[in-house]
Protein backbone atom coordinates (compact mmCIF):
# COMPACT_ATOMS: atom_id res chain seq x y z
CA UNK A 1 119.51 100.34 78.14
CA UNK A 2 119.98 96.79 78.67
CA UNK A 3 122.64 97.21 81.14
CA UNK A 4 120.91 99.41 83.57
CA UNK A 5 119.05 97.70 86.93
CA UNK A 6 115.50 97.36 85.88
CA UNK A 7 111.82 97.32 88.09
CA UNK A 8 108.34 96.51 87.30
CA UNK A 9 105.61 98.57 88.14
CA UNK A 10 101.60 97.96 87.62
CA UNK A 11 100.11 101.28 86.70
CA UNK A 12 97.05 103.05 84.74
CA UNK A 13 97.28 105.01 81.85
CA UNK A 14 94.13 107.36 81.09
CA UNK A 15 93.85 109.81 78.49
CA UNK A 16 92.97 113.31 80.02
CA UNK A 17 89.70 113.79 77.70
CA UNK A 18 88.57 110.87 78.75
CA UNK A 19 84.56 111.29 79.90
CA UNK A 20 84.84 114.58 78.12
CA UNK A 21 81.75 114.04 76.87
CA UNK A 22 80.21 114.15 80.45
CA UNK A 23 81.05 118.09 80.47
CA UNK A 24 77.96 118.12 77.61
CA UNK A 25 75.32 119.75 78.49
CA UNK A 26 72.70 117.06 77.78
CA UNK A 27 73.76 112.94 78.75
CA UNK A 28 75.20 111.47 75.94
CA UNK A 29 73.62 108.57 74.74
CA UNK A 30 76.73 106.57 75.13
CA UNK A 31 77.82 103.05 76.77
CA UNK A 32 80.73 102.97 79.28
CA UNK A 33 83.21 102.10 76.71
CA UNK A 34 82.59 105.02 74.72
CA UNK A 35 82.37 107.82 77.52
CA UNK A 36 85.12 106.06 79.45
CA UNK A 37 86.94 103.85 77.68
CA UNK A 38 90.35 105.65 77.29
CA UNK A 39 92.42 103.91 79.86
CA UNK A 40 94.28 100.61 80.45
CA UNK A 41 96.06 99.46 83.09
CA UNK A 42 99.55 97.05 82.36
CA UNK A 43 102.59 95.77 83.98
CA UNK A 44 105.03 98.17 83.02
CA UNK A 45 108.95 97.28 82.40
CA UNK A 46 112.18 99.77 82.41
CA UNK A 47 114.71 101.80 83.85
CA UNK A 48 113.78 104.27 86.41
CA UNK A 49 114.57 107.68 85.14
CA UNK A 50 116.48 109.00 88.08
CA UNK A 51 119.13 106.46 87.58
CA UNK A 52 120.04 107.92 84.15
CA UNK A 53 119.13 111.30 85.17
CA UNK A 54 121.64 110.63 88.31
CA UNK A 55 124.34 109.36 86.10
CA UNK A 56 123.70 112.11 83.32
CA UNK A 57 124.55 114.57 86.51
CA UNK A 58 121.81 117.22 86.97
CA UNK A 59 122.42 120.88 87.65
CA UNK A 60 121.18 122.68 90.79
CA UNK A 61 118.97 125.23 88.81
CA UNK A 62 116.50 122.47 86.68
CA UNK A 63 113.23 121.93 88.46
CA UNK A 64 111.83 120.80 85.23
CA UNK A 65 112.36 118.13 82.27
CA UNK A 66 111.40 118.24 78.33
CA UNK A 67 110.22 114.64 77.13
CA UNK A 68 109.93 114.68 73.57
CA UNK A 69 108.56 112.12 71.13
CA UNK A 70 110.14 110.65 68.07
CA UNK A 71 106.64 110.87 66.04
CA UNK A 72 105.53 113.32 63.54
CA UNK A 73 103.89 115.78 65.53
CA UNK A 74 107.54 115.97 68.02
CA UNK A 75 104.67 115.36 70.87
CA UNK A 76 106.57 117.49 74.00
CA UNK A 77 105.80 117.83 77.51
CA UNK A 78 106.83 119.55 80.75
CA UNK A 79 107.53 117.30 83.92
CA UNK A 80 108.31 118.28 87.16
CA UNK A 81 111.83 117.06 88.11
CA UNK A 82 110.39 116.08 91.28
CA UNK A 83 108.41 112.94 89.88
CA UNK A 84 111.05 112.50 87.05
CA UNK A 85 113.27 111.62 90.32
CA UNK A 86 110.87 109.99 92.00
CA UNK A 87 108.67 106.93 90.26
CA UNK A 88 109.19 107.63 87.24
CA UNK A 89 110.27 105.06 84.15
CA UNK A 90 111.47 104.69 80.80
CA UNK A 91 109.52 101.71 79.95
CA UNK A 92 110.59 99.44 77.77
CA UNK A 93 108.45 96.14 78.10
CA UNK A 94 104.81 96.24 78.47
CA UNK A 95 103.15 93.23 80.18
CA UNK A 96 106.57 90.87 79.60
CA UNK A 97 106.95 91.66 76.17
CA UNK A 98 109.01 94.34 74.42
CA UNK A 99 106.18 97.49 73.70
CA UNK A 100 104.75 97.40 70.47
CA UNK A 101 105.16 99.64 67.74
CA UNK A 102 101.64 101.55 68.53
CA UNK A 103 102.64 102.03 72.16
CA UNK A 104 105.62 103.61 71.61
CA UNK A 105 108.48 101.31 70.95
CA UNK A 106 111.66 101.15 71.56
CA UNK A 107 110.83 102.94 74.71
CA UNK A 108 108.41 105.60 76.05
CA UNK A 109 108.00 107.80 79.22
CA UNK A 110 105.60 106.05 82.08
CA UNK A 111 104.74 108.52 85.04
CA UNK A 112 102.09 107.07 87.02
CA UNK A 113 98.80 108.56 87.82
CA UNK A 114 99.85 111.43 85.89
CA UNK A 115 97.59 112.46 82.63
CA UNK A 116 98.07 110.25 79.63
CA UNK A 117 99.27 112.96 77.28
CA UNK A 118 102.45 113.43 79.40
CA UNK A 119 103.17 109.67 79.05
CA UNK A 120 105.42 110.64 75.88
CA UNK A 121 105.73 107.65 73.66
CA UNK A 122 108.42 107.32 71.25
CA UNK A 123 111.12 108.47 73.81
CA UNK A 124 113.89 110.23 71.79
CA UNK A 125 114.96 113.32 74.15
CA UNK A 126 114.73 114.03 77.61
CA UNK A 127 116.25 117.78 78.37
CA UNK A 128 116.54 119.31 81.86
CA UNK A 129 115.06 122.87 82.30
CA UNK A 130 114.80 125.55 84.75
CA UNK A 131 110.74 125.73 84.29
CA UNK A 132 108.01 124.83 81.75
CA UNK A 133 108.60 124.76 78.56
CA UNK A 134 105.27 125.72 77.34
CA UNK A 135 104.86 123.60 74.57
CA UNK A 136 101.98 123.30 72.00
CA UNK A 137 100.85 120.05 73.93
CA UNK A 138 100.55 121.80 77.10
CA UNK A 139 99.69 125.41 75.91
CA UNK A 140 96.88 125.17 73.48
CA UNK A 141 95.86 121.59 75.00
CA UNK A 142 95.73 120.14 78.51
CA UNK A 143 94.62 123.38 80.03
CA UNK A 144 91.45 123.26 81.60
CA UNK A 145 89.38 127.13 80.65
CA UNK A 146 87.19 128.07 83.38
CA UNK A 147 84.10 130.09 84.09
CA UNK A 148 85.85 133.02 84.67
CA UNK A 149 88.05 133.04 81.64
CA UNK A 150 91.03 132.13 83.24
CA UNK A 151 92.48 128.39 82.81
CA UNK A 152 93.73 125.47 85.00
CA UNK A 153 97.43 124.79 83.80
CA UNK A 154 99.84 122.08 84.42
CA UNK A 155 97.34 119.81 86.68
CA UNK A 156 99.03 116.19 86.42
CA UNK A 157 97.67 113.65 88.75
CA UNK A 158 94.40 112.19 87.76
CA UNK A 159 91.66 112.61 90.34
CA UNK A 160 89.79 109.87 92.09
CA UNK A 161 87.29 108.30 89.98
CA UNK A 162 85.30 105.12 89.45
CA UNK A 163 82.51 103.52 87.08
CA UNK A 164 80.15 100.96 87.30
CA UNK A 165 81.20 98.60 84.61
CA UNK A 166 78.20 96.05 84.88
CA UNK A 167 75.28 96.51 84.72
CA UNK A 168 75.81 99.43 82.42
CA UNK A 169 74.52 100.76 78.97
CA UNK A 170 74.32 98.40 76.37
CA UNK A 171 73.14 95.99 78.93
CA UNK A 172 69.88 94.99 80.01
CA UNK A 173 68.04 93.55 83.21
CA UNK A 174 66.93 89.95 83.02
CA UNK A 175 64.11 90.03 85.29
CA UNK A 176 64.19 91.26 88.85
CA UNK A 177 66.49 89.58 91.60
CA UNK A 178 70.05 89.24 93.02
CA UNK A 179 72.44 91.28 90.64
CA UNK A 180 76.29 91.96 91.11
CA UNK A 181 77.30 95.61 90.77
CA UNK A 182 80.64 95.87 89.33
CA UNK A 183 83.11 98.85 88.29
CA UNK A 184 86.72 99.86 88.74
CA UNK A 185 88.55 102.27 90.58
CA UNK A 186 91.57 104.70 90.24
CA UNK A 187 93.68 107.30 91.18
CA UNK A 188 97.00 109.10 90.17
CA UNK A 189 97.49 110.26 94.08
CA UNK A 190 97.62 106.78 95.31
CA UNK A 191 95.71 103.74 96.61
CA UNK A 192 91.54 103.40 96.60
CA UNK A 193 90.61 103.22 99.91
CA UNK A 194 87.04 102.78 99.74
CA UNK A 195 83.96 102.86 96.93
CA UNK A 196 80.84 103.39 97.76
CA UNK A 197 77.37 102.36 95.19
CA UNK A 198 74.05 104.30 95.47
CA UNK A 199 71.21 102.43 93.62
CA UNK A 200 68.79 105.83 94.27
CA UNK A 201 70.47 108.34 92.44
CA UNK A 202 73.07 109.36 95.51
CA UNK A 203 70.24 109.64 98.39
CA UNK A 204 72.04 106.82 100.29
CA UNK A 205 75.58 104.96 99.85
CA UNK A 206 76.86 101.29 101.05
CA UNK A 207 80.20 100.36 100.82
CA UNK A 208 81.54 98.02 98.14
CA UNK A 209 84.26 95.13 98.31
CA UNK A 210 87.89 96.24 96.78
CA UNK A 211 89.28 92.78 95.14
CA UNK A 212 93.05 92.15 95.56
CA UNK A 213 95.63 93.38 94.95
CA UNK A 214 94.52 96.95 95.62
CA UNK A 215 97.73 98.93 94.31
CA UNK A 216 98.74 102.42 94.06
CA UNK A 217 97.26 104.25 90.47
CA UNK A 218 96.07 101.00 88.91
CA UNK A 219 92.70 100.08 88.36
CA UNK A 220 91.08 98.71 91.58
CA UNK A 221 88.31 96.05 90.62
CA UNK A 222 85.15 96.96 93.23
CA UNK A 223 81.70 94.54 93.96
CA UNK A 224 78.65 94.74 95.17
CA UNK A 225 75.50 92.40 95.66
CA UNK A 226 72.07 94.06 94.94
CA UNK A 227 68.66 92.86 94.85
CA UNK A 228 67.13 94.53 91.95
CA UNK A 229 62.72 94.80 92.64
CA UNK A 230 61.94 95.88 88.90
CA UNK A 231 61.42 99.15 89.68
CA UNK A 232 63.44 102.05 88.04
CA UNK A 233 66.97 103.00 89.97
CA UNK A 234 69.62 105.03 89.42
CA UNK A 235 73.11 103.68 89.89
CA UNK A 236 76.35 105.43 91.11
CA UNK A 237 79.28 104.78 92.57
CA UNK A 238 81.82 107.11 94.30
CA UNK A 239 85.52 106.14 95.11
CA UNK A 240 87.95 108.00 97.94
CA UNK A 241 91.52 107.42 97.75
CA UNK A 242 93.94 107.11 99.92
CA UNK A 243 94.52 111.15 100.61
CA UNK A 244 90.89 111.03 101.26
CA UNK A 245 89.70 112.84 98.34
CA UNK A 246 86.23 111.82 97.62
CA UNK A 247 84.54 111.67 93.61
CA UNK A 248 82.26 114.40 93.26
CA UNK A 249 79.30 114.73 91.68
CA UNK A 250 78.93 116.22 87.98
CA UNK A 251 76.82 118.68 89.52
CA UNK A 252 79.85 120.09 92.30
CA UNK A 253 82.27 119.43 89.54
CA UNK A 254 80.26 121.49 86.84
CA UNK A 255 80.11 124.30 89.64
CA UNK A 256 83.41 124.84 89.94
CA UNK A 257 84.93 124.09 86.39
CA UNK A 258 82.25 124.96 83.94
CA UNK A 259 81.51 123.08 81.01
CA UNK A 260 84.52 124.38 78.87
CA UNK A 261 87.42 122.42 80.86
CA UNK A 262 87.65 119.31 78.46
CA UNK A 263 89.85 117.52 80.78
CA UNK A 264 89.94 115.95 84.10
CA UNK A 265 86.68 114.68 84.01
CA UNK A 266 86.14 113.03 87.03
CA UNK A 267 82.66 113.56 88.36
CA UNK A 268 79.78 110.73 89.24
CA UNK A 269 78.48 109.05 86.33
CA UNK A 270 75.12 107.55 86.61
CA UNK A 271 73.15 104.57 84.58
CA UNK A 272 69.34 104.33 85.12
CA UNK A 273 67.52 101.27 84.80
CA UNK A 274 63.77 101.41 83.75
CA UNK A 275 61.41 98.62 84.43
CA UNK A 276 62.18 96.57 81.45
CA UNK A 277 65.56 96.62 82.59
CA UNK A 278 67.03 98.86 79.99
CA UNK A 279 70.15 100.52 81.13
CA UNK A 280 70.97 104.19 79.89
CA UNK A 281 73.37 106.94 81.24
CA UNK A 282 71.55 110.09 82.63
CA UNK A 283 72.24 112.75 84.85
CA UNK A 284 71.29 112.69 88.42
C-alpha cells in the first residue's frame, strides 16, 4: 500500500448507539461521558479508496461495495459506491503513527460522517456489488424500528448534533458569577455553521463562538460566556450545519422516531443546575 499517493484527512468517528440511552423513557442519571462518550475525532492517514477501486477497474452494474473485517465476528457492511468513490479511505496511520492493534491495524475503512459501525476495521475484503448485501450488521442492527412497525434502513450520515461539555454532570457550580459554557459540535453532512446555548431550558437562544479550524465532520469546539445568578437553569445547546439542518429537540425527535430506534440519537440534551450548583441531566 506503500506505493500508492497518500492524503490526510481530520474526521469524527461516532458509534451509532451513541446517546442511546437518551431514547429512555426516564433521564438517565448519567455524566456526558457516559451518555455521549462514543466518539473521537483523529487525523486520519491512507489511500483513498477510489484510486484502488479505479485501478481494480469497476463494472458499470455495482452501485454498492462489501467491506469486510478480518475479526472474529467477519464484521460486514454495505457502502454506497458513491462515497466509496468519493472521500473515502483506507486508513492506515492514525494521528502520525501506524493504527494500533485495537483500531484496526494494518488498515481499516474510514468514511467520514458516516455511522461508526460502517467504519470496518480490520480491512481484509472489499467486494463490488450490484445492491446491499444485507448483512447481519446491517439487518438485525443499525436499523432504526419505528412507531409504526416499520424500520429506518441504511441511514449513514450522522445528523447534526452538539453537547455542552462543561459545565456538565459530574461537575458542580462554585458560587455564582462569570462561567464559560463549553461543548463540541459535529456533523457527517458537512461543516457546523452555527451553535446556539439556551440557559432556560430552550425559551431563548444566543449564539456561541466556533474555535478554529472549523472542518467538515470533525468535532467543532464551541464557547460561550455566562453569568450564572445562583438560581436553577437549564442548559442546552443546538448546532446547524452547513445544509442548514438544525438539532432537534428530544421531544420532536421522540415524535417522529419513537423510543425503539436505538440509533441516531441526535436530539437536545439538557443539564440542570440547582442552587447549590449541582449539575444533572434532565429532560426539558
Amino acid at each position: 500500500m506503500s506505493r500508492y499517493p497518500m492524503e490526510t484527512q481530520i474526521a469524527f468517528i461516532e458509534c451509532g448507539g451513541n446517546g442511546l440511552q437518551l431514547y429512555q423513557k426516564d433521564a438517565a442519571p448519567l455524566n456526558c461521558q457516559a451518555l455521549h462518550g462514543l466518539i473521537s475525532c483523529a487525523e486520519w492517514t491512507g489511500v483513498r479508496l477510489s484510486t484502488l477501486l479505479d485501478e481494480a477497474g469497476v463494472d458499470s452494474t455495482a452501485k454498492w461495495i462489501l467491506a469486510e473485517g478480518a475479526d472474529a465476528a467477519g464484521m460486514s457492511r454495505s457502502v454506497p459506491l458513491a462515497k466509496a468513490m468519493d472521500d473515502a479511505l483506507v486508513a492506515l496511520y492514525q494521528n502520525g503513527e501506524r493504527i494500533r492493534p485495537s483500531n484496526g491495524y494494518p488498515m481499516r475503512l474510514l468514511l467520514p460522517g458516516y455511522e461508526g459501525n460502517m467504519q470496518v476495521k480490520w480491512l481484509r475484503r472489499v467486494k463490488l456489488t450490484e445492491s446491499p448485501m444485507m448483512t447481519k450488521d446491517e439487518t438485525s442492527k443499525y436499523t432504526m424500528l419505528l412507531p409504526d412497525g416499520k424500520s429506518l434502513q441504511f441511514v449513514f450520515p450522522i445528523e447534526a448534533k452538539s453537547v455542552i461539555t462543561q459545565p456538565s454532570p459530574g461537575l458542580t457550580m462554585k458560587g455564582l458569577g462569570l462561567y464559560e459554557i463549553s461543548g463540541l459540535a459535529w456533523s457527517g453532512y458537512g461543516k457546523i455553521a452555527k451553535v446556539e446555548v439556551s440557559a432556560d431550558g430552550g425559551k431563548t437562544w444566543a449564539p456561541a463562538t466556533l474555535q478554529q479550524p472549523v472542518l467538515s465532520m470533525a468535532l467543532t469546539r464551541f464557547r460561550m460566556a455566562w453569568r450564572w445568578n445562583g438560581g436553577p437553569a437549564v442548559l442546552q445547546c443546538r448546532a446547524i450545519d452547513e445544509t442548514g439542518a438544525v438539532q432537534p429537540t428530544r421531544a420532536d425527535l421522540i415524535a417522529k422516531r419513537g423510543t425503539k430506534a436505538v440509533y441516531h440519537f441526535n436530539g437536545i440534551t439538557s443539564w440542570s443546575i440547582n442552587e447549590s450548583g449541582e449539575v444533572k441531566h434532565v429532560y426539558a
